[in-house]
N, C-alpha and C. Protein backbone atom coordinates (compact mmCIF):
# COMPACT_ATOMS: atom_id res chain seq x y z
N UNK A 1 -27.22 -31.63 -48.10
CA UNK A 1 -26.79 -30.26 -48.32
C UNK A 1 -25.29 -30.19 -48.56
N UNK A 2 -24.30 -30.80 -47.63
CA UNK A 2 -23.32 -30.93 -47.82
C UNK A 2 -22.77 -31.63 -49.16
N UNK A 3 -23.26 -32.44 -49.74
CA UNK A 3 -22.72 -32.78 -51.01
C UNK A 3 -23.31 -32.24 -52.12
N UNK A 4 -24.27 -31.09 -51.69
CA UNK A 4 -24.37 -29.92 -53.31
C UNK A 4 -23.55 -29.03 -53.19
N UNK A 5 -22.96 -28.76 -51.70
CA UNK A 5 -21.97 -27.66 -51.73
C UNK A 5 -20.56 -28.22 -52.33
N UNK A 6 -20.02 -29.52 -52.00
CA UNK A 6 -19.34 -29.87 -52.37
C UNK A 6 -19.16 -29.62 -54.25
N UNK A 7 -20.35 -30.47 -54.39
CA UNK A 7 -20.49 -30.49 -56.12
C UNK A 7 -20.42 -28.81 -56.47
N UNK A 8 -21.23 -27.80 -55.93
CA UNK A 8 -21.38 -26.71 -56.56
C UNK A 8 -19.84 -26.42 -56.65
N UNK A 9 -19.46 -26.28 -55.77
CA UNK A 9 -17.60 -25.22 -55.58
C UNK A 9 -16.81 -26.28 -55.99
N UNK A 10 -16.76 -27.86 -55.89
CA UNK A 10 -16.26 -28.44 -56.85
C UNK A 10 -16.53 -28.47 -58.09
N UNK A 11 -17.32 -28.31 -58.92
CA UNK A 11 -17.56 -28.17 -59.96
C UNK A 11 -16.99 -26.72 -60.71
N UNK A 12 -17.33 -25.81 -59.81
CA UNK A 12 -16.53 -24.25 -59.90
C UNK A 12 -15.21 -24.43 -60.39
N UNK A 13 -14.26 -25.36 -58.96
CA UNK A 13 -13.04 -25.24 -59.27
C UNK A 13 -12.58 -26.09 -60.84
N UNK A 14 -13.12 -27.17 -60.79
CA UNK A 14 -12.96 -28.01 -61.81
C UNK A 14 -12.95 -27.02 -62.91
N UNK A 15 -14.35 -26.51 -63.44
CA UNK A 15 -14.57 -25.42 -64.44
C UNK A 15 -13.02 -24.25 -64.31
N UNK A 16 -12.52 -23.86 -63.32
CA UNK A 16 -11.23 -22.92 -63.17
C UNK A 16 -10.31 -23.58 -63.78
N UNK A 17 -10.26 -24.82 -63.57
CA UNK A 17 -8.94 -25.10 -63.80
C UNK A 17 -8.82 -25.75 -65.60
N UNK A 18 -10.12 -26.18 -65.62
CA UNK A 18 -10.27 -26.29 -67.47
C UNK A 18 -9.81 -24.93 -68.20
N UNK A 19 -10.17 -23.89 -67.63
CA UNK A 19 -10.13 -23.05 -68.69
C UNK A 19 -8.53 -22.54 -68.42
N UNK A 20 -8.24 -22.54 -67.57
CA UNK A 20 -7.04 -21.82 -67.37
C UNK A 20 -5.99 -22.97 -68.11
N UNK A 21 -6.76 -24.68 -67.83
CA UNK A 21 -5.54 -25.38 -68.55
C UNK A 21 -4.68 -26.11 -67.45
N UNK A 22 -5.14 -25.88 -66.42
CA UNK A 22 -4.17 -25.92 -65.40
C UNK A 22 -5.06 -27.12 -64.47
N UNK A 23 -5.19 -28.25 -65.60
CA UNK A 23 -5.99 -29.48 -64.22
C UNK A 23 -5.39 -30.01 -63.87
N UNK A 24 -4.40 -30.61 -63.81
CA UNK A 24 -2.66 -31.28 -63.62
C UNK A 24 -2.46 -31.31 -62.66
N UNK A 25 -1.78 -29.11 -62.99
CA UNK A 25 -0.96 -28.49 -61.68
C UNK A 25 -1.66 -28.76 -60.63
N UNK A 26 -3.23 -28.02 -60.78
CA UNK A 26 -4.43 -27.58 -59.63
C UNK A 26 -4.63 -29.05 -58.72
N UNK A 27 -4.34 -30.13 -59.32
CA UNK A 27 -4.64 -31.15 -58.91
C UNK A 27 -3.58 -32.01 -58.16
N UNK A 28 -2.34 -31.54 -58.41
CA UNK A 28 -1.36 -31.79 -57.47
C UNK A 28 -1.18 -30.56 -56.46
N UNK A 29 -1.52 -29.75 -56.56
CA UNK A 29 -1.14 -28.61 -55.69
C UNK A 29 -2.60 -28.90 -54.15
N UNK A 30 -4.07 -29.81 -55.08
CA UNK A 30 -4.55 -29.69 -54.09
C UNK A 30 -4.25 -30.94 -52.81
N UNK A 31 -3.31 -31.90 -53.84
CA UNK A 31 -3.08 -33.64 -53.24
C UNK A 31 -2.18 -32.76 -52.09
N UNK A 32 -1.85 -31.63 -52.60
CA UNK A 32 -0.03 -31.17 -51.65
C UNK A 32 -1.16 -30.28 -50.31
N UNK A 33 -2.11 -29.90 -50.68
CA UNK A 33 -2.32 -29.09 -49.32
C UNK A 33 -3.33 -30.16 -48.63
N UNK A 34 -3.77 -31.15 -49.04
CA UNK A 34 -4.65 -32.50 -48.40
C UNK A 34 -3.65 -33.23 -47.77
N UNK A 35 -2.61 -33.47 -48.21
CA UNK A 35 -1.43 -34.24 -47.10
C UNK A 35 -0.97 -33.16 -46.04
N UNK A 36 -1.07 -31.97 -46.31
CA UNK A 36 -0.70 -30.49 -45.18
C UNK A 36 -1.77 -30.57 -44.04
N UNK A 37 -3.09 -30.64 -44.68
CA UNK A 37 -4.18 -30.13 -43.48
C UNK A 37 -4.27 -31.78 -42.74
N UNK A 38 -4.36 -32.90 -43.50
CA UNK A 38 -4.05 -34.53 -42.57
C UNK A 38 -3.35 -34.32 -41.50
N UNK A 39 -1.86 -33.64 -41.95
CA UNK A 39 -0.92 -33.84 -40.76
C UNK A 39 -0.92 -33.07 -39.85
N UNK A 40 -1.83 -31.99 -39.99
CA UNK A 40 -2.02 -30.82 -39.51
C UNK A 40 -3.68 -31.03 -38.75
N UNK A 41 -4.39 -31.61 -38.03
CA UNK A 41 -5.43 -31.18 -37.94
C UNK A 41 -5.91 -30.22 -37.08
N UNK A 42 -4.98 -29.38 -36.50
CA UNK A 42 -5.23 -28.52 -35.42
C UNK A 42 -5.46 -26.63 -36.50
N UNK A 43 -4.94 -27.21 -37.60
CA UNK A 43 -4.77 -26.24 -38.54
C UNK A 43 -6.46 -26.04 -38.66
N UNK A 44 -7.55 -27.51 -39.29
CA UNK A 44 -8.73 -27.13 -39.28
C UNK A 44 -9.34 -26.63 -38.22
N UNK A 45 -9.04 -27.01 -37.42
CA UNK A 45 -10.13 -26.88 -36.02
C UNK A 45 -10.09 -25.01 -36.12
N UNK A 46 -8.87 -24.45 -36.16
CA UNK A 46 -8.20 -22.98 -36.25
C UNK A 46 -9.62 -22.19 -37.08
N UNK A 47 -9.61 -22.91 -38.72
CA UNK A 47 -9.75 -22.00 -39.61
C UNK A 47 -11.82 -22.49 -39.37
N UNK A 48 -12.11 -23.61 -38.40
CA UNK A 48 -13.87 -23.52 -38.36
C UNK A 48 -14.03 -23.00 -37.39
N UNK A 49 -13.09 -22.25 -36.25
CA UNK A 49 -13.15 -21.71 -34.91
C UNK A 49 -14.55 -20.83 -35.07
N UNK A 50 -15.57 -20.87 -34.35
CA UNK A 50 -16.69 -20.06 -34.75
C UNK A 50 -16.20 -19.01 -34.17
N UNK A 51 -15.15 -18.72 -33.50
CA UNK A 51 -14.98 -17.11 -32.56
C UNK A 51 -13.82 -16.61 -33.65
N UNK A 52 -13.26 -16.92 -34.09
CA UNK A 52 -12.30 -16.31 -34.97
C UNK A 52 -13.00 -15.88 -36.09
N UNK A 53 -12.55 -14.84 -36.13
CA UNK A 53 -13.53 -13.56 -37.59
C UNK A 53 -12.89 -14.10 -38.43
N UNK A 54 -13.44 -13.74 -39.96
CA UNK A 54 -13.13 -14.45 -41.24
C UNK A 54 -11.83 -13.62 -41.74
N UNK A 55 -11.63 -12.17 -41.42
CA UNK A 55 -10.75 -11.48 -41.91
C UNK A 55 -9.50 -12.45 -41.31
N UNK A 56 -9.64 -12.67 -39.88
CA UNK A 56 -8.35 -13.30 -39.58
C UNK A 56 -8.16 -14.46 -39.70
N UNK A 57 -8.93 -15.53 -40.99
CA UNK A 57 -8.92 -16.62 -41.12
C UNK A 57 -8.17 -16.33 -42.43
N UNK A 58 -9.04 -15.19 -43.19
CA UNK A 58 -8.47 -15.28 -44.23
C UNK A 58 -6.90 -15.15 -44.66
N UNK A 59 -6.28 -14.02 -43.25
CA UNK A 59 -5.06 -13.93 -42.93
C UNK A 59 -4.20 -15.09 -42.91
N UNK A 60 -4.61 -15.62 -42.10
CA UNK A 60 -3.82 -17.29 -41.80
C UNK A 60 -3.81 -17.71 -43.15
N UNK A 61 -4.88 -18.19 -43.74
CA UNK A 61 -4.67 -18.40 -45.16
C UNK A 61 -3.69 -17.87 -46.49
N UNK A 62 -3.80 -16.76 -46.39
CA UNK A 62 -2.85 -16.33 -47.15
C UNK A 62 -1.26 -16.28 -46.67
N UNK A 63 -1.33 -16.64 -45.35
CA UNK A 63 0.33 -16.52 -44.41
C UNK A 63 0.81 -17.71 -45.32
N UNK A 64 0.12 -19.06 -44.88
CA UNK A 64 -0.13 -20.42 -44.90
C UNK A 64 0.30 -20.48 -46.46
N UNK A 65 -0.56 -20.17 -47.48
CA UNK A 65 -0.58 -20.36 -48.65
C UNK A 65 0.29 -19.79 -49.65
N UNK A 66 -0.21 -18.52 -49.65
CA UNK A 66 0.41 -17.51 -50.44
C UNK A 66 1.66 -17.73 -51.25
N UNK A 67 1.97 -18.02 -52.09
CA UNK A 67 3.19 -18.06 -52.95
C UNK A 67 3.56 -19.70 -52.98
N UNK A 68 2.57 -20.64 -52.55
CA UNK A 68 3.07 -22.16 -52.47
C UNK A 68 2.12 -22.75 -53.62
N UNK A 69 1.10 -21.96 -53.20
CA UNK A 69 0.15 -22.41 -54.63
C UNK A 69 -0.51 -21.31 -55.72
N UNK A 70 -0.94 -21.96 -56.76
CA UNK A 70 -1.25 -20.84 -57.82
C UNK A 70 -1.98 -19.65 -56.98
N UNK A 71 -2.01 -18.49 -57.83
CA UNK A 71 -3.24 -17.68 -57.11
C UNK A 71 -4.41 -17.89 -57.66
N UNK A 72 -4.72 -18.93 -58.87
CA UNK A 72 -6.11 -19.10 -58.95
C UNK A 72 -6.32 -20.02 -57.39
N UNK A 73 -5.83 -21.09 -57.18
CA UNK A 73 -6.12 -21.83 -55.88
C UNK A 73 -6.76 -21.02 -54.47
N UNK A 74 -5.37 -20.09 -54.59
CA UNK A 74 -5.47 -19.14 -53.95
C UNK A 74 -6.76 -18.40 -53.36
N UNK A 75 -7.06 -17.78 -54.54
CA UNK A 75 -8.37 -17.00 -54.61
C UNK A 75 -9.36 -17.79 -54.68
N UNK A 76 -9.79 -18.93 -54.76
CA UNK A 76 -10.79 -19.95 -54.18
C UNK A 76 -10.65 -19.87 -53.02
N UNK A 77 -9.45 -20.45 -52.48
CA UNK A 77 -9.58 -20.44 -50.96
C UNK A 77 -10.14 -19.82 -50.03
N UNK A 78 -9.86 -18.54 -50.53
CA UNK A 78 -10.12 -17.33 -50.11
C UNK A 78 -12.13 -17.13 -50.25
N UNK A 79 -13.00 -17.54 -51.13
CA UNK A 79 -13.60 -17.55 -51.65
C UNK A 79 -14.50 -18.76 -50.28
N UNK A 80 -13.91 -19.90 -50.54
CA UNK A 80 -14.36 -20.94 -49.55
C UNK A 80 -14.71 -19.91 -47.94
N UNK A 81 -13.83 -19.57 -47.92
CA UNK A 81 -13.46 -18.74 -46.16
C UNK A 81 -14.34 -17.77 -46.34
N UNK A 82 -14.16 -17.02 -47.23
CA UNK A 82 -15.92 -15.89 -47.16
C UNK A 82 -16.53 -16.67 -46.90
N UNK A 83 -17.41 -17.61 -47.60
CA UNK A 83 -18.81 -17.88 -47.90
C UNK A 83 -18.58 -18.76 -46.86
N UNK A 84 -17.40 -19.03 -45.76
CA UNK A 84 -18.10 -19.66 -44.50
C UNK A 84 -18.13 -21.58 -45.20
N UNK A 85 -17.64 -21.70 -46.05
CA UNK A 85 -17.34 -23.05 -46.53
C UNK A 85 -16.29 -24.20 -46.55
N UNK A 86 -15.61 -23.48 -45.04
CA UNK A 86 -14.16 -23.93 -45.54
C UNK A 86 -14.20 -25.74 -44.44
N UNK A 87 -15.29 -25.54 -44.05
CA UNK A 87 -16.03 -27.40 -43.21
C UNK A 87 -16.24 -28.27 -44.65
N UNK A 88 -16.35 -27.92 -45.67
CA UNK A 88 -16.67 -28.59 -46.74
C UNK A 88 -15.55 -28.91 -47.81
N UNK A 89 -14.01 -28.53 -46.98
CA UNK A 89 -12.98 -28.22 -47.99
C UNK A 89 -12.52 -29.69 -48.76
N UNK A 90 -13.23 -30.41 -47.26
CA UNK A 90 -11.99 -31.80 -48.05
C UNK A 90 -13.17 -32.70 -49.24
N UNK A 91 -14.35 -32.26 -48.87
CA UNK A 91 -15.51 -32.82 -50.14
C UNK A 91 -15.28 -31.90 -51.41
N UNK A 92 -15.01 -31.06 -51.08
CA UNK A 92 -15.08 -30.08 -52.33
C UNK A 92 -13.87 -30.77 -53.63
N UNK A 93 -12.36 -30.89 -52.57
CA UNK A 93 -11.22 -31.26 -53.06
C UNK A 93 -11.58 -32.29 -53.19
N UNK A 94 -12.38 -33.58 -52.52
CA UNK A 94 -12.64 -35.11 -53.62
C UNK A 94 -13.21 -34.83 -54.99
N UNK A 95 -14.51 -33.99 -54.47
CA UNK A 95 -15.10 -33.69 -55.95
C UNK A 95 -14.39 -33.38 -56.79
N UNK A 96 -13.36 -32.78 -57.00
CA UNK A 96 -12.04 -31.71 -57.92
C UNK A 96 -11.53 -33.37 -58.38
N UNK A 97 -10.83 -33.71 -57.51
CA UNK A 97 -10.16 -34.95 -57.96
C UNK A 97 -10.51 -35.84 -58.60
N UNK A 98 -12.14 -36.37 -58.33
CA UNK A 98 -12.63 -37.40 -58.57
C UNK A 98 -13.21 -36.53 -60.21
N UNK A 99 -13.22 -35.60 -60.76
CA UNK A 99 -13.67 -34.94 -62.10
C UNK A 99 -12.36 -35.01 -62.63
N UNK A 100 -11.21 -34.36 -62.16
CA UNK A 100 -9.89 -34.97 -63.00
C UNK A 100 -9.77 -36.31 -63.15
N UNK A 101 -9.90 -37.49 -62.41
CA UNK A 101 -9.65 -38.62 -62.57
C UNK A 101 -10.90 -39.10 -63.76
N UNK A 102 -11.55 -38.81 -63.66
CA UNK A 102 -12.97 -39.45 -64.75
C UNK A 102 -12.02 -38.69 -66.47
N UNK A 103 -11.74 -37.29 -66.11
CA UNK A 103 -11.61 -36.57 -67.45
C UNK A 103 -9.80 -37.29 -68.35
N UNK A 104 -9.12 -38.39 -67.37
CA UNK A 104 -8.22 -38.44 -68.08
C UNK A 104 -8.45 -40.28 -67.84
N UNK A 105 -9.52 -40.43 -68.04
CA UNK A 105 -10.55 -41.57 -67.52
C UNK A 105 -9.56 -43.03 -66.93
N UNK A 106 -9.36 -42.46 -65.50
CA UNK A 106 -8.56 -43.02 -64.73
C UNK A 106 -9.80 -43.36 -63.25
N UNK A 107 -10.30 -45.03 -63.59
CA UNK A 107 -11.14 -45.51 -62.66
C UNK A 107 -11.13 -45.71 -61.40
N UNK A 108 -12.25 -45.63 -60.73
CA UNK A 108 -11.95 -45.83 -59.33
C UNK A 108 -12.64 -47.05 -58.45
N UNK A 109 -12.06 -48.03 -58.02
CA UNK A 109 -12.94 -49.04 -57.84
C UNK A 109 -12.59 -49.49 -56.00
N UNK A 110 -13.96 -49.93 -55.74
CA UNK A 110 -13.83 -50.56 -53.90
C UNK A 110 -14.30 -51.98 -53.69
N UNK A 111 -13.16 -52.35 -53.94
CA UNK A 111 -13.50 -54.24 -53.96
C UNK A 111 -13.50 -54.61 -52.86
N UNK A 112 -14.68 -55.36 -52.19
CA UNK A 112 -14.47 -55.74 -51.18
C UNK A 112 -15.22 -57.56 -51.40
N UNK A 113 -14.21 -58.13 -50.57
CA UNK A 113 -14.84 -59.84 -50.63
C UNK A 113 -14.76 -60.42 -49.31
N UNK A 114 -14.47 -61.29 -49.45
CA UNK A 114 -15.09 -62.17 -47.43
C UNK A 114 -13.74 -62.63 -47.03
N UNK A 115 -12.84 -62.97 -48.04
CA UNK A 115 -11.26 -63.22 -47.86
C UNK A 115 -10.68 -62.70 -48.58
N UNK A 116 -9.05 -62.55 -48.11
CA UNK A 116 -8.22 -62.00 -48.69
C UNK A 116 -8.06 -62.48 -50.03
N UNK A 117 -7.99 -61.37 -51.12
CA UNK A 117 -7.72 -61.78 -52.39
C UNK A 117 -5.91 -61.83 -52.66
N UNK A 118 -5.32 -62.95 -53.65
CA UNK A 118 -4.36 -63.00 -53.90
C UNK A 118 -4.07 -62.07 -54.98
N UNK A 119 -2.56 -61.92 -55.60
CA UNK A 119 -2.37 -60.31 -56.49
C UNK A 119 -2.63 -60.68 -57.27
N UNK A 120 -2.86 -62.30 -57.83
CA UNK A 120 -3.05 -62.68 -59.44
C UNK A 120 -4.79 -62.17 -59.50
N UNK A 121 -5.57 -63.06 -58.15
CA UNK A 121 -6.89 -62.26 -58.14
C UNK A 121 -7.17 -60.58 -58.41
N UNK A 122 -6.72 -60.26 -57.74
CA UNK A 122 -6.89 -58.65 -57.72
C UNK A 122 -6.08 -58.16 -59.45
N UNK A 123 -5.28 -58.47 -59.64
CA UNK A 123 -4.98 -58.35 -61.20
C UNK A 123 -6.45 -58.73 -62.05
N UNK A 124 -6.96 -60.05 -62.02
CA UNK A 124 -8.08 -60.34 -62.91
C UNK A 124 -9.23 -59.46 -62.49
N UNK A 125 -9.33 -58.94 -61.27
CA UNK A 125 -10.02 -58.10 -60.95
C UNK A 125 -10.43 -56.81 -61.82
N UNK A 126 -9.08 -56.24 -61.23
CA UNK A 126 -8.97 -55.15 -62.36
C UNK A 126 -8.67 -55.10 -64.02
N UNK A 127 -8.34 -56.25 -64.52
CA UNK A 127 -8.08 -56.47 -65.56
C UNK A 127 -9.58 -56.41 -66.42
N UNK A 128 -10.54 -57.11 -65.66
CA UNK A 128 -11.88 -57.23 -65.72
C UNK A 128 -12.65 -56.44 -65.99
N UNK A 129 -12.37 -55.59 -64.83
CA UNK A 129 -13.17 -54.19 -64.76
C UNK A 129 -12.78 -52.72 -65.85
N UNK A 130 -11.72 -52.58 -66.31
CA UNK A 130 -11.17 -52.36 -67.44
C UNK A 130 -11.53 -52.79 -68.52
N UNK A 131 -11.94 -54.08 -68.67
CA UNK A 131 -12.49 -54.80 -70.28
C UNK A 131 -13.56 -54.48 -70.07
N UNK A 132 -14.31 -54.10 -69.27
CA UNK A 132 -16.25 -53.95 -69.03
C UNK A 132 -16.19 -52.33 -69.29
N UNK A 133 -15.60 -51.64 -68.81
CA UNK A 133 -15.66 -49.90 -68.57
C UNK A 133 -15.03 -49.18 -69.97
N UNK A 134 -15.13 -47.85 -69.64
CA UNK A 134 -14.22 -46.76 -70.67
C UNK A 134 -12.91 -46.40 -69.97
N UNK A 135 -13.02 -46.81 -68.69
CA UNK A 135 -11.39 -46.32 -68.35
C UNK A 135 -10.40 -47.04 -68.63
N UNK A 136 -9.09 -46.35 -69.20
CA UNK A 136 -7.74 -46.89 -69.69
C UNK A 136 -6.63 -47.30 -68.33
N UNK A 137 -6.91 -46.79 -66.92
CA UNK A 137 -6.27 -47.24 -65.98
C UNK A 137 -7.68 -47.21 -64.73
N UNK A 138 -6.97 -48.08 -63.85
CA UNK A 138 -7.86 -48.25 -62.42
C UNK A 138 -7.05 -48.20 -61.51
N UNK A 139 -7.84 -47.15 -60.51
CA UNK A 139 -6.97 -47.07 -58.82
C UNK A 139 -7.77 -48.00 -58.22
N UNK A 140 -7.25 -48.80 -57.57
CA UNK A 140 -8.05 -50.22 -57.16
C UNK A 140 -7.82 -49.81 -55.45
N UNK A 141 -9.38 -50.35 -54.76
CA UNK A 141 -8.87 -50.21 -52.99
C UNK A 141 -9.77 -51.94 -52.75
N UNK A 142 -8.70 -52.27 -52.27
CA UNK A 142 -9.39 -53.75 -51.89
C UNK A 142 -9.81 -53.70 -50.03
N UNK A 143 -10.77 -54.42 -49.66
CA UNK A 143 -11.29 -54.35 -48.05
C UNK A 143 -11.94 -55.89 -48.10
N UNK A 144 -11.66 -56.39 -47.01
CA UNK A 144 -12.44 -57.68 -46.53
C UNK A 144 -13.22 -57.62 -45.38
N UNK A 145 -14.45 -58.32 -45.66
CA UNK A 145 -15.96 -58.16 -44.80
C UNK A 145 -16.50 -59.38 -44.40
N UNK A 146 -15.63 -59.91 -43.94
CA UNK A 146 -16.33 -61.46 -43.61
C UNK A 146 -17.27 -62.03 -43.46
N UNK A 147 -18.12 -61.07 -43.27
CA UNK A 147 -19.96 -60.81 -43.26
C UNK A 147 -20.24 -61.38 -44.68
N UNK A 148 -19.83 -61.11 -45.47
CA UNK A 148 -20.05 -61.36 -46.84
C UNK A 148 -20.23 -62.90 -47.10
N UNK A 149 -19.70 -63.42 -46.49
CA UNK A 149 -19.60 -65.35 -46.91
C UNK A 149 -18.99 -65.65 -47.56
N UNK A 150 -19.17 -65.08 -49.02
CA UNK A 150 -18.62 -65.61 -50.26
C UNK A 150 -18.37 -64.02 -51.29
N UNK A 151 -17.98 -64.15 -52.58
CA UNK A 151 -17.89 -63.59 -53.42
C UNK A 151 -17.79 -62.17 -53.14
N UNK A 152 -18.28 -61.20 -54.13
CA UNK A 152 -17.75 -59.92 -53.67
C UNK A 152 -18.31 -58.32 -53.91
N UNK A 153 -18.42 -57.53 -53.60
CA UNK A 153 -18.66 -56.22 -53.75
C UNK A 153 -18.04 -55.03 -54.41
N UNK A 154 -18.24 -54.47 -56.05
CA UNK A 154 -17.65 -53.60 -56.38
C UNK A 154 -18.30 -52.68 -56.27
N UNK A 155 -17.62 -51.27 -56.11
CA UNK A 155 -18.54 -50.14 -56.17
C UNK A 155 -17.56 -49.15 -57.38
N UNK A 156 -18.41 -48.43 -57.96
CA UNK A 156 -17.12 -47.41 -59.11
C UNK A 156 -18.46 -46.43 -59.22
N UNK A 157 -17.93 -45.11 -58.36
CA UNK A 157 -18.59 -43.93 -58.42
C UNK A 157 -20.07 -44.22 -57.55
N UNK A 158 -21.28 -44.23 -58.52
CA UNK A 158 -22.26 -44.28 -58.08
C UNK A 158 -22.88 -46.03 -58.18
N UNK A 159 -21.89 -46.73 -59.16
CA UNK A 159 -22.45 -47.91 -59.12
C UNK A 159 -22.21 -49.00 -58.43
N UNK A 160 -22.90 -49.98 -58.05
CA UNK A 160 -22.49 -50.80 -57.08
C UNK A 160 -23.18 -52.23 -57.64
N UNK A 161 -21.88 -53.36 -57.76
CA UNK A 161 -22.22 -54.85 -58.49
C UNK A 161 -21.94 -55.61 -56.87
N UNK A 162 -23.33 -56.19 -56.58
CA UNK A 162 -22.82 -56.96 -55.29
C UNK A 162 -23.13 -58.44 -55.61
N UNK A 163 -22.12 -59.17 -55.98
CA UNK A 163 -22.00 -60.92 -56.60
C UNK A 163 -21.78 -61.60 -54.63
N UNK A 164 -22.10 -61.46 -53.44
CA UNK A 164 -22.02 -61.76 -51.98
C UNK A 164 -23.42 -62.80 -51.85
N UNK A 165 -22.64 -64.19 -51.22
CA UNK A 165 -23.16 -64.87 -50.85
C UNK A 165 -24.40 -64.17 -50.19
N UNK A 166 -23.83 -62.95 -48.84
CA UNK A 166 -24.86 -62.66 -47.64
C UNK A 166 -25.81 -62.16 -48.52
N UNK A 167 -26.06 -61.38 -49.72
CA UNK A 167 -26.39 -60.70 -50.59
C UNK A 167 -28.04 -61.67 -50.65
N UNK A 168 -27.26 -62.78 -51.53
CA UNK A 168 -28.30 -63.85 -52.51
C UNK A 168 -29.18 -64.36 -51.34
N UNK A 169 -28.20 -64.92 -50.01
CA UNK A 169 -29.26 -65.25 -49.19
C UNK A 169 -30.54 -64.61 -48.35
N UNK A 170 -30.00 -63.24 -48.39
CA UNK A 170 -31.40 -62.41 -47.83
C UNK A 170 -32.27 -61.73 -49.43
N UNK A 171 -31.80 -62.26 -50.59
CA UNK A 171 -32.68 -62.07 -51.33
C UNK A 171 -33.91 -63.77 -51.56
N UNK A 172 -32.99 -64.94 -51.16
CA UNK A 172 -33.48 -65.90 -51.44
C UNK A 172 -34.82 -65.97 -50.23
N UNK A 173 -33.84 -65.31 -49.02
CA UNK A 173 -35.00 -65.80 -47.60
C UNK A 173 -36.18 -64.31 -47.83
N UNK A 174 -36.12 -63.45 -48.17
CA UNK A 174 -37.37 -62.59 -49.08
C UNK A 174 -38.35 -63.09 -49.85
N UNK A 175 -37.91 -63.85 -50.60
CA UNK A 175 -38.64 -64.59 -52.06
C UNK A 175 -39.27 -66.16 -50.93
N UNK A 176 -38.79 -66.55 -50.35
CA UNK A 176 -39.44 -67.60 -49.21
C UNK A 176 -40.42 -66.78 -48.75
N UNK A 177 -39.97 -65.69 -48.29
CA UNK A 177 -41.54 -64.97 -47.04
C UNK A 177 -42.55 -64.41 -47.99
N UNK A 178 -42.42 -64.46 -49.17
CA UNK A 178 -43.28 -63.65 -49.94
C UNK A 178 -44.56 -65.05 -50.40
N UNK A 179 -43.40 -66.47 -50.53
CA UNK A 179 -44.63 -67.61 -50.94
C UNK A 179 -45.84 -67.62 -49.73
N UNK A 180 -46.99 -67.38 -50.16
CA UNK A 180 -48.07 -67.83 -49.48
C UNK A 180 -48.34 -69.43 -49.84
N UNK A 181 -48.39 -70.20 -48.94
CA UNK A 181 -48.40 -71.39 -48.88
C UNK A 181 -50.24 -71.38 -48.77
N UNK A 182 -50.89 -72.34 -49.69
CA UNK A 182 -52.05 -72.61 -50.00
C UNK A 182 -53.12 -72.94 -49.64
């Protein structure tokens, strides 16, 4: 449920900010209030308070906001806090981001391997993944899983290439339990 709400009102905002032209601004203005509410988390707890009425959420909001960001932003926000959506703010704002990043086709990749990769590795990495794709740049996040054994795990969006030793061997010891011996 939570990630159709996300997609729906992300997709909303996305659609706002195409037409107005403004995917850039909207998209730094939302990086600027995602580093605000991080450092702030007493700010969320405030605005999901189930005893605090929405009028006076919406208040805070506009104290908070008002004149720092566009008023299209604005009036989403505002929009989120009616409809009681504002637990879904920081999925909504990936979704926003992650549709600007595809539309100025700037990739997103989660490499993970069993050891630390060196920068020349992680260069061929991404160098790689760039010659295979449509995107012209990659935001690269590297993680090590020692579980893995060997080789490595990409994921980009919905897809996922897993080249992991641990991988092959519980596909190999599957294909063993499946032989009926004669």
């Amino acid at each position: 449920m939570a990630k159709l709400v996300s997609k729906t009102y992300g997709e909303a905002l996305f659609e706002l900010a195409m037409e107005e032209n403004k995917t850039r601004e909207m998209m730094e203005e939302i990086q600027a209030i995602r580093d605000v509410l991080t450092a702030n988390p007493d700010f969320d707890k405030l605005m999901m308070h189930p005893g605090i009425p929405k009028q006076e959420k919406m208040q805070v909001m506009e104290n908070v906001w008002k004149g720092k960001v566009s008023d299209e932003l604005a009036g989403f926000l505002q929009i989120v806090i009616t409809k009681e959506r504002y637990g879904e703010l920081q999925a909504i704002f990936e979704y926003f981001i992650n549709k600007v990043k595809e539309l100025q086709k700037i990739g997103v990749a989660y490499v993970t391997t069993a050891v630390e990769l060196t920068d020349a590795q992680k260069s061929d990495v991404c160098s790689r993944i760039l010659a295979t794709s449509s995107y012209e740049t990659m935001e690269m996040h590297y993680a090590v899983d020692s579980s893995l054994i060997g080789g490595m795990v990409i994921r980009i969006n919905d897809r996922v290439v897993d080249s992991s030793i641990r991988t092959r061997l519980n596909d190999m010891t599957k294909q063993l339990l499946n032989i009926q011996l004669g």
